[in-house]
Each structure stands twice: as structure tokens, then as C-alpha cells.
Protein backbone atom coordinates (compact mmCIF):
# COMPACT_ATOMS: atom_id res chain seq x y z
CA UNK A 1 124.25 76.90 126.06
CA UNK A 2 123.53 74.07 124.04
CA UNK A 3 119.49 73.81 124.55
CA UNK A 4 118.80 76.99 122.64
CA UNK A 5 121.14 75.96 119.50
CA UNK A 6 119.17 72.60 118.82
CA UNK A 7 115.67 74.52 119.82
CA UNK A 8 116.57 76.85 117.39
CA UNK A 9 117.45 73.91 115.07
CA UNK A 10 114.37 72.34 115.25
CA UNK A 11 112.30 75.74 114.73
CA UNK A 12 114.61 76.01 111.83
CA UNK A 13 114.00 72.36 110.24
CA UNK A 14 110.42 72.87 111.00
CA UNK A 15 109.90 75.91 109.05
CA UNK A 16 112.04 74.68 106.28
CA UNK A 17 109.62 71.52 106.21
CA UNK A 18 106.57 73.83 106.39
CA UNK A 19 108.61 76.10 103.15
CA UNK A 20 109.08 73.03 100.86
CA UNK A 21 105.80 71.89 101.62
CA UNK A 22 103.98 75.38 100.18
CA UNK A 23 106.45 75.51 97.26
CA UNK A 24 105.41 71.65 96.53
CA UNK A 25 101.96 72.92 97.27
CA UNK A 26 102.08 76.38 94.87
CA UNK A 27 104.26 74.17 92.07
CA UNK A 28 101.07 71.94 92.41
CA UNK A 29 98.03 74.77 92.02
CA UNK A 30 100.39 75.97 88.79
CA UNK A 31 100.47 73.11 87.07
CA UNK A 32 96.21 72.05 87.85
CA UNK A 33 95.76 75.86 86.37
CA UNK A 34 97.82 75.71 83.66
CA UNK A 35 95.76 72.88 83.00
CA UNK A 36 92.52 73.77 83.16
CA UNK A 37 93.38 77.13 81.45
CA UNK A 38 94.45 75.25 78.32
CA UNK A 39 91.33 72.58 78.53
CA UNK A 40 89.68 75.84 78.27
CA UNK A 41 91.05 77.82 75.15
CA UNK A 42 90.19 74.45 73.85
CA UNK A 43 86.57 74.51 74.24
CA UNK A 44 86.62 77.95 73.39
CA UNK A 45 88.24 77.25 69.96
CA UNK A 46 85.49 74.74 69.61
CA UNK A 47 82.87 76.96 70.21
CA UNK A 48 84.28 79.33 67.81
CA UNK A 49 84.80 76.63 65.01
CA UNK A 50 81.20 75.27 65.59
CA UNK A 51 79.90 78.78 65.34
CA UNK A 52 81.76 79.59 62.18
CA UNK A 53 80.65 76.59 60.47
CA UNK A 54 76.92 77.06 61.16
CA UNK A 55 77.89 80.72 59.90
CA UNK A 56 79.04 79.77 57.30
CA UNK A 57 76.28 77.14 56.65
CA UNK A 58 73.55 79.35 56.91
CA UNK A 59 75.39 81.70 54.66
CA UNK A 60 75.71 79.87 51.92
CA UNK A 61 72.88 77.72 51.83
């Protein structure tokens, strides 16, 4: 009777291992997007600034 209860256990540790492993995993990906997602409004705003200014230049010169 008391095979299946620590087979079980095991399956049970194992798949909790294998759980906090994908939420380290997902917590990970989120953070590395989040990054890259604000290093690219960034550029963005740059490009828009630089294009303004020339805009701008050429407008008034």
C-alpha cells in the first residue's frame, strides 16, 4: 500500500519542479519583452524627434 503513495509523491514533486520551472521560465520571457518593447518606443521616439527637427529645419530655413 505504501509503493503507490511515494510513486505518486514523486510524480507529484516532479511536476511541481517541472511547474516552477515554466513560471521561472514565463516570469523570465516577460521581463526580456518588456524590455525590448521599451528599448523600442525609445528608438521610435528618436526617430520621431530626428524627423521633426529636420522638419522643422527644412521649414524654416
Amino acid at each position: 500500500m505504501m509503493f503507490p503513495n511515494n510513486l505518486n509523491s514523486s510524480k507529484e514533486d516532479e511536476a511541481k519542479r517541472k511547474y516552477e520551472e515554466t513560471q521561472r521560465e514565463i516570469e523570465g520571457h516577460s521581463r526580456s519583452d518588456l524590455s525590448r518593447y521599451v528599448v523600442d518606443l525609445l528608438i521610435a521616439g528618436g526617430l520621431v524627434v530626428a524627423a521633426l527637427t529636420v522638419l522643422m529645419w527644412i521649414l524654416y530655413l
